[in-house]
C-alpha atoms as a PDB file:
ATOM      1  CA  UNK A   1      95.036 130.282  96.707  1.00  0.00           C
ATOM      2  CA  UNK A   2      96.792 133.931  97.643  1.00  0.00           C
ATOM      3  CA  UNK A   3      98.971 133.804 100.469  1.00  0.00           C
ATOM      4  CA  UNK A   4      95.742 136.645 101.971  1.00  0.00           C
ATOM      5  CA  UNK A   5      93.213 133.507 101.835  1.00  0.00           C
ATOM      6  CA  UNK A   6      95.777 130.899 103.253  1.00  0.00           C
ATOM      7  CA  UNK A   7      96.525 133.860 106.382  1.00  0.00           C
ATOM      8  CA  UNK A   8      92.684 134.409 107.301  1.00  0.00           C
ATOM      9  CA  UNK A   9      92.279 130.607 107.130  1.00  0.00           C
ATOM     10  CA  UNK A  10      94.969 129.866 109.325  1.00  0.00           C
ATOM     11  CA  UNK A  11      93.628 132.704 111.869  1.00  0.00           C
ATOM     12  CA  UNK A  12      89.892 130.857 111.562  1.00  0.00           C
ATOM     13  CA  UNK A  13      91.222 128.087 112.514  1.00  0.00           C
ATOM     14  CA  UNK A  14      93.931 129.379 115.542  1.00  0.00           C
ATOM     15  CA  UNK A  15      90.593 131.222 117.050  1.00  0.00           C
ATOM     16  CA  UNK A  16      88.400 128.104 116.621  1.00  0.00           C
ATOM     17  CA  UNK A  17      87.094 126.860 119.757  1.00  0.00           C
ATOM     18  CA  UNK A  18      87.282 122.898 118.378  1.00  0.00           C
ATOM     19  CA  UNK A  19      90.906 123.655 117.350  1.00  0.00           C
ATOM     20  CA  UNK A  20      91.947 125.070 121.159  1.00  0.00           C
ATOM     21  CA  UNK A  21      90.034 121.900 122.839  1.00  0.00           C
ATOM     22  CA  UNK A  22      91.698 119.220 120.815  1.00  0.00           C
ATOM     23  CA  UNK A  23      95.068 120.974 121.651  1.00  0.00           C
ATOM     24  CA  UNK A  24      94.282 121.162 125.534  1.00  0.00           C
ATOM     25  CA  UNK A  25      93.216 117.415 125.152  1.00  0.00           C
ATOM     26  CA  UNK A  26      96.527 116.531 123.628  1.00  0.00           C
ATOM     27  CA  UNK A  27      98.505 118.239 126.115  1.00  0.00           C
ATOM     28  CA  UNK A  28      96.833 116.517 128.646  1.00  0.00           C
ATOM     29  CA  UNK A  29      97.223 113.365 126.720  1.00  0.00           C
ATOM     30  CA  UNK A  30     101.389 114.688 127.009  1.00  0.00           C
ATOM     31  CA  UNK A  31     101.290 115.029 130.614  1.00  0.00           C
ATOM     32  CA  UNK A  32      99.618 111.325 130.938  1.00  0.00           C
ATOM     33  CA  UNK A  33     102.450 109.712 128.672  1.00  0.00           C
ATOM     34  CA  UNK A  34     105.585 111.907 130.676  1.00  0.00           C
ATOM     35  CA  UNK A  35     104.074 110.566 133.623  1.00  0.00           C
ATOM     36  CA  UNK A  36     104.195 106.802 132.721  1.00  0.00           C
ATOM     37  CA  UNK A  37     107.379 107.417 131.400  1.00  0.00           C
ATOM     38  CA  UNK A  38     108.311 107.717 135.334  1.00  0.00           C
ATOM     39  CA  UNK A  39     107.445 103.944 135.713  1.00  0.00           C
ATOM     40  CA  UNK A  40     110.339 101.478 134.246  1.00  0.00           C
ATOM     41  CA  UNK A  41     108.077  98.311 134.368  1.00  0.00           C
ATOM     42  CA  UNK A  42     105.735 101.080 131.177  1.00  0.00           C
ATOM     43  CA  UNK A  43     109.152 101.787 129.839  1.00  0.00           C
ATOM     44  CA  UNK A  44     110.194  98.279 129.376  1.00  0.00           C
ATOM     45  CA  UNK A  45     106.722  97.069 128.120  1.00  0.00           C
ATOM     46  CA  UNK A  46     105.562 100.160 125.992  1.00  0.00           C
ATOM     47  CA  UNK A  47     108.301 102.375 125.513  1.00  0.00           C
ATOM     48  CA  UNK A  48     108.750 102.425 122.048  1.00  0.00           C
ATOM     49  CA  UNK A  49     104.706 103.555 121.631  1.00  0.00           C
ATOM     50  CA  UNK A  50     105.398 106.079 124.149  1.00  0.00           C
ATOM     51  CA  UNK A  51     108.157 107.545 122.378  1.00  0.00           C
ATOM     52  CA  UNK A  52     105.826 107.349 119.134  1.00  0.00           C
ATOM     53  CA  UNK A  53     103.410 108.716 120.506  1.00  0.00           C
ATOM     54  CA  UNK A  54     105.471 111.760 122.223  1.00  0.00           C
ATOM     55  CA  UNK A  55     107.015 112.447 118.384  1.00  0.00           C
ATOM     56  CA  UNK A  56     103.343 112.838 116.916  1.00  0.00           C
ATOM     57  CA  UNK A  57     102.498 115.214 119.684  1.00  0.00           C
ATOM     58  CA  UNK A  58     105.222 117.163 119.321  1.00  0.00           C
ATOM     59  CA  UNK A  59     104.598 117.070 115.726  1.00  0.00           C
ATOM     60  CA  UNK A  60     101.633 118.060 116.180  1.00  0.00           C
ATOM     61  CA  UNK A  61     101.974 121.128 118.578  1.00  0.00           C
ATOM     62  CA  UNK A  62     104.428 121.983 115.661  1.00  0.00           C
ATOM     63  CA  UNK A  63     101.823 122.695 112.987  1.00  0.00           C
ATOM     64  CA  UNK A  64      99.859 124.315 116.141  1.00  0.00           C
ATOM     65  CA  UNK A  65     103.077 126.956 116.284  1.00  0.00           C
ATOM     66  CA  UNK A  66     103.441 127.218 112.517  1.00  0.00           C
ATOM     67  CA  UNK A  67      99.334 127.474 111.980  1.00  0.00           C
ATOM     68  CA  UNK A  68      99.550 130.512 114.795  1.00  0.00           C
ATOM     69  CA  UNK A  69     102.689 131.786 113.125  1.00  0.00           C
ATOM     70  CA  UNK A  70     101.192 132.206 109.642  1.00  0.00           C
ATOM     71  CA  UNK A  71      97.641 133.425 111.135  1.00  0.00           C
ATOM     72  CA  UNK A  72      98.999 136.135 112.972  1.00  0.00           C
ATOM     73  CA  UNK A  73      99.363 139.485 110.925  1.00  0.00           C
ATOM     74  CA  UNK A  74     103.163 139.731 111.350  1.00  0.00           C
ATOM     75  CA  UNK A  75     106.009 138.013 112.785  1.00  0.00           C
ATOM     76  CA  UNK A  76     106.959 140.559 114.706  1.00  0.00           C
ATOM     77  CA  UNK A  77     102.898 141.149 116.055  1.00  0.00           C
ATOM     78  CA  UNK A  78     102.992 137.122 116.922  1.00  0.00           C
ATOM     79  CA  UNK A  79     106.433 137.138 119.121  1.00  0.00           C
ATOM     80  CA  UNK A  80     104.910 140.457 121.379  1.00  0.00           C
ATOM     81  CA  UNK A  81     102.581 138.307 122.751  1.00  0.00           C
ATOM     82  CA  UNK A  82     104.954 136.813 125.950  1.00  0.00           C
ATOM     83  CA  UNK A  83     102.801 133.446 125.793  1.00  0.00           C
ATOM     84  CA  UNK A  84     103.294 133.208 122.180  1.00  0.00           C
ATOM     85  CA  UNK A  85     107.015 133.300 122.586  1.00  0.00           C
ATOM     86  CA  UNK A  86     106.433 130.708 125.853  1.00  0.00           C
ATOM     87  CA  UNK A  87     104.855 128.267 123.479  1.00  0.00           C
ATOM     88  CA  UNK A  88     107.722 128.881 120.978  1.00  0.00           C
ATOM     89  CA  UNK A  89     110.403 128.329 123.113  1.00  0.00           C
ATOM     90  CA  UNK A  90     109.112 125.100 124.570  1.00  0.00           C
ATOM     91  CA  UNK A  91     108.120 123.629 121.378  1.00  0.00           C
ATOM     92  CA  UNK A  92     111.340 125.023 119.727  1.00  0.00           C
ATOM     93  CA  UNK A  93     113.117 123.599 122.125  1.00  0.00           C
ATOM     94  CA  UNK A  94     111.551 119.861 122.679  1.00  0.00           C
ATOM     95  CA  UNK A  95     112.553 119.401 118.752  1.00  0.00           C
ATOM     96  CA  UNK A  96     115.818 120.945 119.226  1.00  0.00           C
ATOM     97  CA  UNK A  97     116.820 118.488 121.885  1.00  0.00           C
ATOM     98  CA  UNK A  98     115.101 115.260 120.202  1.00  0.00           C
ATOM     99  CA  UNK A  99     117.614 112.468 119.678  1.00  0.00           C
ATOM    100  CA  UNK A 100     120.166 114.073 121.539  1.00  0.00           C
ATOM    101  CA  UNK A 101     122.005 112.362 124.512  1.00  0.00           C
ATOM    102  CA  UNK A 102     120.732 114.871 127.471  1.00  0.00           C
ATOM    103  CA  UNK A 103     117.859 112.599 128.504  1.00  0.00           C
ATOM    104  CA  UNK A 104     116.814 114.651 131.582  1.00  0.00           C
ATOM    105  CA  UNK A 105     116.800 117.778 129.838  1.00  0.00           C
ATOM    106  CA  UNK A 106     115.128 116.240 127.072  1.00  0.00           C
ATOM    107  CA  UNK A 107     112.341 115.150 129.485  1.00  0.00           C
ATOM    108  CA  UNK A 108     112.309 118.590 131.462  1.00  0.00           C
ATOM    109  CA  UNK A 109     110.780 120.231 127.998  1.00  0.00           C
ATOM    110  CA  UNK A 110     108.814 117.512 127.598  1.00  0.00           C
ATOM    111  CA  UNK A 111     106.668 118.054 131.083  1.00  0.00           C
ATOM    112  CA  UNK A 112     107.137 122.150 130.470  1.00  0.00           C
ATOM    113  CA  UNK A 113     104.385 121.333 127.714  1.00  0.00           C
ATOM    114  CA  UNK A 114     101.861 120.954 130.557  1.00  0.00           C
ATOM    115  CA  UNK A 115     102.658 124.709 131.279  1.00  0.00           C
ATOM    116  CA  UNK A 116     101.205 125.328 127.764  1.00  0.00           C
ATOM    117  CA  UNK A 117      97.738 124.836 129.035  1.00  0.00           C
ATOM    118  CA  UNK A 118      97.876 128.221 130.918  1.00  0.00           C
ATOM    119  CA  UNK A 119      98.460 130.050 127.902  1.00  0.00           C
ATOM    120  CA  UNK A 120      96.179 128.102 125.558  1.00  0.00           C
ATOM    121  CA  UNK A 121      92.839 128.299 128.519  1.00  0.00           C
ATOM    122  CA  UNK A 122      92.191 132.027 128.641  1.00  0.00           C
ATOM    123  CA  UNK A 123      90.929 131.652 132.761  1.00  0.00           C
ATOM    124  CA  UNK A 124      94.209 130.049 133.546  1.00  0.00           C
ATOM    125  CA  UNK A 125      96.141 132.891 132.134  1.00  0.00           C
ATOM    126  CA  UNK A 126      94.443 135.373 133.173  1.00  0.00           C
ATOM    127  CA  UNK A 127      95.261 133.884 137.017  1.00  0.00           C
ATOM    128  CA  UNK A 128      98.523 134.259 135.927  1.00  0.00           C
ATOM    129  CA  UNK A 129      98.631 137.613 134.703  1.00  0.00           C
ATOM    130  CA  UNK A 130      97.239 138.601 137.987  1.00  0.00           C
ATOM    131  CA  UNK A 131      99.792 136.657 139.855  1.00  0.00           C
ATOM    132  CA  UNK A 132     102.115 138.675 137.979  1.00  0.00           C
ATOM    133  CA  UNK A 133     100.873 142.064 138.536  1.00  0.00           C
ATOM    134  CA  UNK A 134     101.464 140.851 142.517  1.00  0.00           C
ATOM    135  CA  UNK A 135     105.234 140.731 142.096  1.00  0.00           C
ATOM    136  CA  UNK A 136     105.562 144.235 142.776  1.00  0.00           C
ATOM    137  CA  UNK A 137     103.621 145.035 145.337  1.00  0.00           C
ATOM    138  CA  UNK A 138     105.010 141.988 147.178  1.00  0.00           C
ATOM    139  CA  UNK A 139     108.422 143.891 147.495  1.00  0.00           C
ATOM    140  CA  UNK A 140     107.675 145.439 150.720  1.00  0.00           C
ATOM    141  CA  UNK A 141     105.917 142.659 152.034  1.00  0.00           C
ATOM    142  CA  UNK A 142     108.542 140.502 151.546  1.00  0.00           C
ATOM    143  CA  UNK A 143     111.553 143.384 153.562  1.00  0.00           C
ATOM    144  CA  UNK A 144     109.376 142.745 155.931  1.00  0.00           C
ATOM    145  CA  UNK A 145     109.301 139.159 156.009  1.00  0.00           C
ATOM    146  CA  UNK A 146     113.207 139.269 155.704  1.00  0.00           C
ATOM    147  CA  UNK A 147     113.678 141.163 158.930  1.00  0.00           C
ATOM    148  CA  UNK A 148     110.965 139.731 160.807  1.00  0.00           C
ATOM    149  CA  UNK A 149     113.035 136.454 159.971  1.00  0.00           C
ATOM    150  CA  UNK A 150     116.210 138.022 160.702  1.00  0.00           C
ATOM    151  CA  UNK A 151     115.516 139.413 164.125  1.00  0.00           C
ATOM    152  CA  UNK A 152     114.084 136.088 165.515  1.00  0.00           C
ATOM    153  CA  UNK A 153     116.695 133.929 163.881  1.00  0.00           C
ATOM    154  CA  UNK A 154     119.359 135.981 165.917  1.00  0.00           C
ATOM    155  CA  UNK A 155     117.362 136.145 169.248  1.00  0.00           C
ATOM    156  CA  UNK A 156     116.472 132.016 169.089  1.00  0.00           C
ATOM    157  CA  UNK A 157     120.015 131.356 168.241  1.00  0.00           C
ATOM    158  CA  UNK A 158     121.243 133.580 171.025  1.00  0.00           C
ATOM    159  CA  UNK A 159     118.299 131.770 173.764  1.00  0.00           C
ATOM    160  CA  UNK A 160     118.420 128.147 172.171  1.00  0.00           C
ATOM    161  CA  UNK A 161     121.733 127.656 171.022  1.00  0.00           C
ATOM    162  CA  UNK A 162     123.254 125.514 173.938  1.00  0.00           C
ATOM    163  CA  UNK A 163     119.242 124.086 174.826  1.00  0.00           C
ATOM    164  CA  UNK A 164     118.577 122.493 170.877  1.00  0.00           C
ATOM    165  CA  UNK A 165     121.636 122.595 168.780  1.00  0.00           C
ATOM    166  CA  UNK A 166     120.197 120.763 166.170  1.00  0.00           C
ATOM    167  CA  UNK A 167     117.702 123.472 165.430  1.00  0.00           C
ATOM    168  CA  UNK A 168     119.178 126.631 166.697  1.00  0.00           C
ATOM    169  CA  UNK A 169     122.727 125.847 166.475  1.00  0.00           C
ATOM    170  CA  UNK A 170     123.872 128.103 164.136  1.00  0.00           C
ATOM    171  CA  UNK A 171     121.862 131.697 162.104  1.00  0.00           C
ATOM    172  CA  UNK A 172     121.122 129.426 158.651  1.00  0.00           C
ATOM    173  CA  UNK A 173     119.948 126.386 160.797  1.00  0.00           C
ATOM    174  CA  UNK A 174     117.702 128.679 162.691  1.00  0.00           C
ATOM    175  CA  UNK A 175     116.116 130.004 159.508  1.00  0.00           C
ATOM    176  CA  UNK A 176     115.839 126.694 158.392  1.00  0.00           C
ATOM    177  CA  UNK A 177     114.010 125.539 161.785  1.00  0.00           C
ATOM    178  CA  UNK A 178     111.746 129.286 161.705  1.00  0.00           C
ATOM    179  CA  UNK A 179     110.726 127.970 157.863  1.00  0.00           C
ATOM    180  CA  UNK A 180     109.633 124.805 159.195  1.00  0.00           C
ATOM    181  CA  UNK A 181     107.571 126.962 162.024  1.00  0.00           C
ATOM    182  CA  UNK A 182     106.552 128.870 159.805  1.00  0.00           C
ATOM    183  CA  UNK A 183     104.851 125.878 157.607  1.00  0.00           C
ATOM    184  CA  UNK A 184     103.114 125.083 160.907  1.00  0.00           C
ATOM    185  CA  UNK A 185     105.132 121.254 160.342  1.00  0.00           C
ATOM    186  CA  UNK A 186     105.405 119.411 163.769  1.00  0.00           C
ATOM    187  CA  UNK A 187     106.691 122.576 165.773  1.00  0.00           C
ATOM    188  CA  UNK A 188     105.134 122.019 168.479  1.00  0.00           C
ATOM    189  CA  UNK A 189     106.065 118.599 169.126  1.00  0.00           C
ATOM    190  CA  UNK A 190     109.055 118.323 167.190  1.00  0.00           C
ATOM    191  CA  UNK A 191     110.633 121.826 168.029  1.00  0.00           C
ATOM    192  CA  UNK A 192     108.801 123.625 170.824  1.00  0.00           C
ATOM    193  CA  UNK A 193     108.242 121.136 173.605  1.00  0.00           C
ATOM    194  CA  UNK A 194     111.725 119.596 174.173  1.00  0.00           C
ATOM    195  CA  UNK A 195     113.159 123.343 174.561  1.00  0.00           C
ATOM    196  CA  UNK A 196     110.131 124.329 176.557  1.00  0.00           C
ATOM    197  CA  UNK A 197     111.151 121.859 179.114  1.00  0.00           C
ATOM    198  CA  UNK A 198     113.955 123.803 179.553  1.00  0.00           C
ATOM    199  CA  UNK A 199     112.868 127.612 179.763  1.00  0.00           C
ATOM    200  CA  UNK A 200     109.350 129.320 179.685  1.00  0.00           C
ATOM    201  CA  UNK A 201     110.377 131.864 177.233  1.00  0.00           C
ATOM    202  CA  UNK A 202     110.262 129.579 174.833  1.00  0.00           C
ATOM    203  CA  UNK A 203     106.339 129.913 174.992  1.00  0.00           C
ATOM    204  CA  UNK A 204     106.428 133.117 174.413  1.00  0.00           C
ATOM    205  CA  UNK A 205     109.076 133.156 171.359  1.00  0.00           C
ATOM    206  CA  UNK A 206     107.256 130.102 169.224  1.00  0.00           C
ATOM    207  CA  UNK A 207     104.134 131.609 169.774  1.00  0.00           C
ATOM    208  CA  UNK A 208     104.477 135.090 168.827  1.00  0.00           C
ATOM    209  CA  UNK A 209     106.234 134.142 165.773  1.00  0.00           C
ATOM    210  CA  UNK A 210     103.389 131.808 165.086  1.00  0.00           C
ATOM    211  CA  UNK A 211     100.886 134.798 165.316  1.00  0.00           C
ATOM    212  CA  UNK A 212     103.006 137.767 163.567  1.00  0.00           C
ATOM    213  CA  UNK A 213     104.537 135.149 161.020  1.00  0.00           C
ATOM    214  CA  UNK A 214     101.939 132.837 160.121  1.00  0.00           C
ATOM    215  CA  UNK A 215      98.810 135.018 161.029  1.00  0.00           C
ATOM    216  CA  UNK A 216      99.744 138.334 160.130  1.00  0.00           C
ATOM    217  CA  UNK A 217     102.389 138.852 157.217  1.00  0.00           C
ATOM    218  CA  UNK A 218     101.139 135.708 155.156  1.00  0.00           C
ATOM    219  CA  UNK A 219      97.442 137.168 155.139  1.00  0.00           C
ATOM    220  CA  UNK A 220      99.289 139.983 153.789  1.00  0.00           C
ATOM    221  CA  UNK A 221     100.267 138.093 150.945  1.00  0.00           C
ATOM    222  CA  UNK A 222      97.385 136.220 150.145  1.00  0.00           C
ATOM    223  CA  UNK A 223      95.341 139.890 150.543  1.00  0.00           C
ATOM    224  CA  UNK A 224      97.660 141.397 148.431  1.00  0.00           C
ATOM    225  CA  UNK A 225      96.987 138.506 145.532  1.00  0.00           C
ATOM    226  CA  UNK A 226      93.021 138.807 145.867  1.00  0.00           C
ATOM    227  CA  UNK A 227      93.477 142.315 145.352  1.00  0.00           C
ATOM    228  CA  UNK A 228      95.553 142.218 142.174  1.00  0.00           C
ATOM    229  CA  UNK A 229      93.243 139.325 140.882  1.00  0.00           C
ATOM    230  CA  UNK A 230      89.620 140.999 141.776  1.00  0.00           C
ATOM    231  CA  UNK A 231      91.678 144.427 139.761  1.00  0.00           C
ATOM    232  CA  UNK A 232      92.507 141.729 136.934  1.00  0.00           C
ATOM    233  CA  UNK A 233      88.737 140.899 136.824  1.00  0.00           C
ATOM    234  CA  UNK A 234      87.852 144.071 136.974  1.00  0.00           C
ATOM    235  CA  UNK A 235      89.648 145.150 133.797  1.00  0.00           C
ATOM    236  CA  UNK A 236      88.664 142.551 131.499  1.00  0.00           C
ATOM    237  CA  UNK A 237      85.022 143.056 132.256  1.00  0.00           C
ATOM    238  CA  UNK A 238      82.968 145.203 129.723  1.00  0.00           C
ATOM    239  CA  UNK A 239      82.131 149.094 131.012  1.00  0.00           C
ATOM    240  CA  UNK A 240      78.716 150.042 130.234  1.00  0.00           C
ATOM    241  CA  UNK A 241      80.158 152.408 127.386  1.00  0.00           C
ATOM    242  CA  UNK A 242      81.948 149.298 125.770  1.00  0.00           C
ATOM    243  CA  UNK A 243      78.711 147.549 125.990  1.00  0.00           C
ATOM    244  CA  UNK A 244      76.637 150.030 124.343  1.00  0.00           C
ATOM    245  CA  UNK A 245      79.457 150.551 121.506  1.00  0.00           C
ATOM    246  CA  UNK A 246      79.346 146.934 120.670  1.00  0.00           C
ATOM    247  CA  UNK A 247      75.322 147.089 120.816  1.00  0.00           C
ATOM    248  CA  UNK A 248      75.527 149.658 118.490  1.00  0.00           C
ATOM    249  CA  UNK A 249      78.094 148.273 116.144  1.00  0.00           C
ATOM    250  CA  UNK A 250      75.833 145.396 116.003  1.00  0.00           C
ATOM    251  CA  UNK A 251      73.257 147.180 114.859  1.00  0.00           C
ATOM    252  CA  UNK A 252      75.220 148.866 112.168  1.00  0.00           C
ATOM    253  CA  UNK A 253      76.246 144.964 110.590  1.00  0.00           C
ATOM    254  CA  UNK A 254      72.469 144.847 110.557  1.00  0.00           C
ATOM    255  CA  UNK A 255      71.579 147.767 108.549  1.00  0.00           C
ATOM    256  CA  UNK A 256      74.770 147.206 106.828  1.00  0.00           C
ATOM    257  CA  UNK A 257      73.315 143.428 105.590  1.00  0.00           C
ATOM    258  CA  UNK A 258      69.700 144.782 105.118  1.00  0.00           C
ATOM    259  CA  UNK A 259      70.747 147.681 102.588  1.00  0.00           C
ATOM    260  CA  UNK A 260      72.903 144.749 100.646  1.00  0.00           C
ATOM    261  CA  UNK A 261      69.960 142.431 100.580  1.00  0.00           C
ATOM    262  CA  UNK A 262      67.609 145.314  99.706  1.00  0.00           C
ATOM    263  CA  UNK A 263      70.000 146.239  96.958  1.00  0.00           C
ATOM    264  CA  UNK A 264      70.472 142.457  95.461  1.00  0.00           C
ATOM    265  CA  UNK A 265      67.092 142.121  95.171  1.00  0.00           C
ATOM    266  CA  UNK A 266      66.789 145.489  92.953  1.00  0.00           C
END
């Protein structure tokens, strides 16, 4: 067998649909046998299976690498891909630290193998290609975020300060407190209320933050993902022209097999 035949057959078998399902199982079956890990009575009773069991897997998702490696056309076209070199890394670096005495970073890599299941299920990382593509367009968003945060950290530590000192007694424990707001967690009762007992302003300050905070600038983000991800969808659909190329091109592999069958038979 030339090394040509043993290429193509590793590529059949990286692009095989059976192949990519048994994979997504198993990294499933990973993120079942990381989370029993969690329990000492499972690590007591079945910890030597589980750590078995873990060194197949990773054997396993080995020869997935390696299979990928040798189907690609190059090296060098393999590692462009950015999830290709994700995968790597993860399974490069699970072997790397097997055996050795850092435990918790041992286990870290172990449950970053989950993470693998965005770049093997094509929907998942598509999501996060989009999310991606949202980074920069966040930047603005989030200046404004910063000084929105700013200005009413110094005004409620200015108003509140003396009122609620364990929520607006200094500018980081205010931030702190307008994150919590922000979240919509207990503010009313657990923030709001006592120090609206003492002044009426403090209607006014909790609840326009609530509106321009909560209401306005985080629809901005979430408007600003469902853009980037609809533009995302967009882009991997077929155009009518790609359509009708790969209609044609069809029809070519038709003629194509029709002449050779013709000329066989003559």
């Amino acid at each position: 067998m030339t090394f040509k035949t043993f290429q193509s057959r590793c590529a059949a078998i990286a692009e095989n649909k059976t192949f990519t399902n048994i994979i997504i199982a198993l990294i499933v079956l990973n993120a079942v046998i990381v989370g029993l890990e969690t329990y000492p009575v499972m690590n007591q009773l079945y910890g030597d299976y589980l750590y078995w069991i873990d060194t197949i897997l990773l054997s396993i998702f080995t020869i997935e690498i390696i299979i990928r490696m040798i189907g690609s056309s190059s090296l060098v076209q393999f590692f462009k891909n950015p999830w290709n070199i994700f995968d790597f890394v993860i399974v490069a670096a699970s072997i790397l630290f097997v055996g050795s005495n850092y435990v918790i970073v041992l286990r870290i890599f172990r449950i970053l193998r989950v993470l693998r299941a965005i770049s093997i299920i094509p929907s998942l990382r598509k999501m996060v290609n989009a999310l991606l593509l949202t980074i920069p367009s966040m930047g603005n968003i989030m200046i404004l975020l910063t000084i929105f945060f700013y200005m009413y950290a110094v005004v409620g530590t200015m108003l509140f300060q003396s009122i609620a000192p364990e929520h607006f007694g200094s500018l980081h424990r205010t931030l702190l407190t307008l994150f919590q707001i922000l979240t919509l967690d207990s503010w009313a009762t657990g923030v709001m209320y006592p120090i609206l007992e003492e002044t009426s302003f403090a209607l006014v300050y909790f609840i326009s933050f609530i509106l321009i905070g909560a209401f306005v600038i985080i629809n901005l983000f979430v408007g600003v993902i469902v853009n980037n991800v609809e533009e995302a969808n967009r882009e991997n659909q077929p155009t009518p022209t790609d359509l009708k190329l790969e209609a044609m091109d069809q029809e070519l592999k038709e003629i194509k097999a029709l002449l050779k069958e013709k000329t066989r038979k003559e």
